[in-house]
Protein backbone atom coordinates (compact mmCIF):
# COMPACT_ATOMS: atom_id res chain seq x y z
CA UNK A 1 -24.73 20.52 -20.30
CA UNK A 2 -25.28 19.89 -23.87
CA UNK A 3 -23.95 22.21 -26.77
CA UNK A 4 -25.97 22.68 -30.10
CA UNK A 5 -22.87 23.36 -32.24
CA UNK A 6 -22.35 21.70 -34.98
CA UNK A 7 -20.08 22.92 -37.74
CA UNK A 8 -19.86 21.83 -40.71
CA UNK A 9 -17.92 18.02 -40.65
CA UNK A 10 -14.38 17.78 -41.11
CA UNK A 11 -12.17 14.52 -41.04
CA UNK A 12 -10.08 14.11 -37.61
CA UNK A 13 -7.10 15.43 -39.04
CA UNK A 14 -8.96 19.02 -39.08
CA UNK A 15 -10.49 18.49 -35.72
CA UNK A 16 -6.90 18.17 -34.28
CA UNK A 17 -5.73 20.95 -36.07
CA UNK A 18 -8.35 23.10 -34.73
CA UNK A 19 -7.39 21.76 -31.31
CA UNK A 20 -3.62 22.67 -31.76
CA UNK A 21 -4.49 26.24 -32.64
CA UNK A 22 -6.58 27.20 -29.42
CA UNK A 23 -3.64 28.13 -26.70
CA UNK A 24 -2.62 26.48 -24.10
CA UNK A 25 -2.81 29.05 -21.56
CA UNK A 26 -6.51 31.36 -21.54
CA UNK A 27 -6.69 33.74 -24.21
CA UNK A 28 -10.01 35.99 -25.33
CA UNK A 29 -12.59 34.88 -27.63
CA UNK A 30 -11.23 37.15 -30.34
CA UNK A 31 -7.80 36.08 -30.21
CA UNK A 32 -8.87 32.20 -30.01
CA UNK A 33 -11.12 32.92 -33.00
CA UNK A 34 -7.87 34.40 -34.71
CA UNK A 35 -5.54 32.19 -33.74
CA UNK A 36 -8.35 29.47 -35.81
CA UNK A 37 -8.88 31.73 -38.78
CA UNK A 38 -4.51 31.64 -38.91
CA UNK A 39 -3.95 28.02 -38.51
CA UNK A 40 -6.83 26.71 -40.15
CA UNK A 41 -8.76 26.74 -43.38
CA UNK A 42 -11.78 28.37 -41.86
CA UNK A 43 -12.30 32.05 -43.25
CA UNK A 44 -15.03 33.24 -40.97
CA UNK A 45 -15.18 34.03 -37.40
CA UNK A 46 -18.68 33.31 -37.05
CA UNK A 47 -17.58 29.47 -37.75
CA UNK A 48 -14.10 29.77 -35.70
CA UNK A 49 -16.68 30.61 -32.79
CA UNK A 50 -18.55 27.63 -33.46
CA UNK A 51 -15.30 25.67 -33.78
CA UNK A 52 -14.45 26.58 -29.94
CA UNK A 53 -17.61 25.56 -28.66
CA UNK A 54 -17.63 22.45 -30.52
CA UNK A 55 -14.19 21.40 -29.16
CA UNK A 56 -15.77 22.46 -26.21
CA UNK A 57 -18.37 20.14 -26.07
CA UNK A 58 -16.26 17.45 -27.26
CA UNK A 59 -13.95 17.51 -24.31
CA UNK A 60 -10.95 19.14 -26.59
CA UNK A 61 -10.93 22.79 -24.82
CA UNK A 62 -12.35 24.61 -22.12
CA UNK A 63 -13.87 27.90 -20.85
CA UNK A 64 -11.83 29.72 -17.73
CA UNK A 65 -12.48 32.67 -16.29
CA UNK A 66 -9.32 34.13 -18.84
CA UNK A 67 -10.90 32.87 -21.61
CA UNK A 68 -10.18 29.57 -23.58
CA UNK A 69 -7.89 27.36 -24.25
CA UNK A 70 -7.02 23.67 -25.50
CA UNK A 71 -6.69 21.02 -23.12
CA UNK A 72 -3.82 18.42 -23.23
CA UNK A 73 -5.63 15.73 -24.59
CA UNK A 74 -5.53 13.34 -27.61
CA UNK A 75 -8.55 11.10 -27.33
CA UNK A 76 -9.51 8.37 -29.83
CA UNK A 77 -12.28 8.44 -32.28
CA UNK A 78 -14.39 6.12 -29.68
CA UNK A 79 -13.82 8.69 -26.80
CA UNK A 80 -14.72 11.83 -29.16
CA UNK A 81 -17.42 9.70 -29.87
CA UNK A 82 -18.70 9.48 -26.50
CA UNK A 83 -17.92 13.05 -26.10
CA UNK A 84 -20.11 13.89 -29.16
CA UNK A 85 -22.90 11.76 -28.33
CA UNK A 86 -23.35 12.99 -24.50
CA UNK A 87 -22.30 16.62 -25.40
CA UNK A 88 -24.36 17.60 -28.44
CA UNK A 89 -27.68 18.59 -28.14
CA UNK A 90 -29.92 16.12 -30.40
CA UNK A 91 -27.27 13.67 -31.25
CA UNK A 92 -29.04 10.70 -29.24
CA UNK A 93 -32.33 11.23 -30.66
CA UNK A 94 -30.46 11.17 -34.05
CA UNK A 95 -28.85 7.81 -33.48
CA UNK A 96 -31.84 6.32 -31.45
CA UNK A 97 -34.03 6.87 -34.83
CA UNK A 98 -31.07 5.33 -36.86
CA UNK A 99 -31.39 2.16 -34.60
CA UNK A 100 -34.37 0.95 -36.16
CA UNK A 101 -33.41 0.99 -39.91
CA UNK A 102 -31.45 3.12 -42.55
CA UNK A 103 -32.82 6.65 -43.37
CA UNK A 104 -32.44 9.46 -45.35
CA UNK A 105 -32.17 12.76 -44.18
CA UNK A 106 -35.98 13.77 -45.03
CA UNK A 107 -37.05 10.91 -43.16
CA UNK A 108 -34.56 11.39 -40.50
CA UNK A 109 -35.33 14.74 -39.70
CA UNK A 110 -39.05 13.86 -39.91
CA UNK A 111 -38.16 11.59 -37.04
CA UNK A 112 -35.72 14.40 -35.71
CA UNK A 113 -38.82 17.15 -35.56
CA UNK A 114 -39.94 16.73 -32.49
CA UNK A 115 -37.01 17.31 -30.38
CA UNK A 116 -36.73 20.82 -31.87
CA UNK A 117 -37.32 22.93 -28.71
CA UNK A 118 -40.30 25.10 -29.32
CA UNK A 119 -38.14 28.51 -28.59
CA UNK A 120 -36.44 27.35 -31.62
CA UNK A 121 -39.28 26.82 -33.82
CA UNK A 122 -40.15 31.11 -32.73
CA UNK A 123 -36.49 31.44 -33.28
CA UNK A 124 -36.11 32.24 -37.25
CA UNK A 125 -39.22 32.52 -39.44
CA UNK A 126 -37.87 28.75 -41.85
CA UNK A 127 -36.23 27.13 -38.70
CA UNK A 128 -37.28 23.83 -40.37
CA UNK A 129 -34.42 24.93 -42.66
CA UNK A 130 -32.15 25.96 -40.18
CA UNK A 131 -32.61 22.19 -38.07
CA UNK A 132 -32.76 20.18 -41.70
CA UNK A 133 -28.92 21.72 -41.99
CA UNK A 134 -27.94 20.80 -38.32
CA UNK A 135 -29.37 17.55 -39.02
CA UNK A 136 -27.02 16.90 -42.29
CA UNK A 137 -24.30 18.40 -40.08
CA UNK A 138 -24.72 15.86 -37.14
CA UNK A 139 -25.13 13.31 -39.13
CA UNK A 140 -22.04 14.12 -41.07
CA UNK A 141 -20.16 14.13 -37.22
CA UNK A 142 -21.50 10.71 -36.57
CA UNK A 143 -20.76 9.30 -39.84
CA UNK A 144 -16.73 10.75 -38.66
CA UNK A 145 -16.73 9.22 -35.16
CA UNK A 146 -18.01 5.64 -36.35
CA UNK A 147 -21.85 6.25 -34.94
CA UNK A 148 -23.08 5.48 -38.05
CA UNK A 149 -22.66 5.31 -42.09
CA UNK A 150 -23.48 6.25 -44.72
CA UNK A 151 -25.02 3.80 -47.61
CA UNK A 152 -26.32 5.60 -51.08
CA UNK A 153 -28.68 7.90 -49.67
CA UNK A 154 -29.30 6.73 -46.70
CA UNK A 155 -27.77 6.34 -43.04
CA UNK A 156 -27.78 3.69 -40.68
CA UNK A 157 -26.02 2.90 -37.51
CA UNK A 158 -23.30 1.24 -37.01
């Protein structure tokens, strides 16, 4: 299954505090999402929600029949790359398009368009918008987990 979360990039040192402040043992959306807003510098629960499914996808915490919580794992930036690249809806057709030569964003997400599932593009009345931000976003992961880099304007892979 592949998530399409992508909140907005953080160094590691977030990304393992975000871990640390989902419980170990089950716990409710609402009181993960308050345990995030607590021990984090997120202010929103819309993005602590996000923040659970993206440590979801990335192998850091996991949906039980109680709820969530963290699992007991401290993986390396090549496994959370892995994670990020098999997990994360669109993050292969990002990288794939970087493989040939360094882009910016425009002509990135020009690449990017067509992977944009249609029920998206019904979705939101400017859901170019909306995918042009998850595309800055994903790239922003990838530039964190050593998938690619950024150069002036432009990103390439690495």
């Amino acid at each position: 299954m592949k998530f399409k979360v992508a909140p907005e990039p953080s160094g590691m040192d977030f990304l393992s505090d975000a871990q640390e402040a989902l419980p170990l043992v089950p716990s409710s959306e609402n009181d993960c999402c308050a345990r995030l807003l607590d021990r984090t510098e997120l202010t929103a629960r819309d993005d602590a929600r996000e923040w659970i499914t993206f440590l979801r996808a990335l192998g850091l915490a996991e949906e039980t029949s109680s709820g969530y919580r963290r699992l007991r794992r401290d993986p390396d930036r090549e496994e959370l790359a892995t994670a990020f690249r098999e997990g994360v809806f669109g993050v292969e057709a990002l990288l794939d398009a970087l493989d040939d030569e360094p882009l910016d964003e425009d002509e990135l997400f020009d690449r990017f368009r067509s992977h944009v599932p249609n029920w998206e593009r019904y979705r939101r009345p400017d859901w170019e918008s909306h995918w042009r931000g998850r595309v800055r976003r994903l790239l922003g992961w990838a530039v964190v987990f050593d998938l690619a880099e950024r150069v002036g304007d432009e990103h390439r892979a690495v």
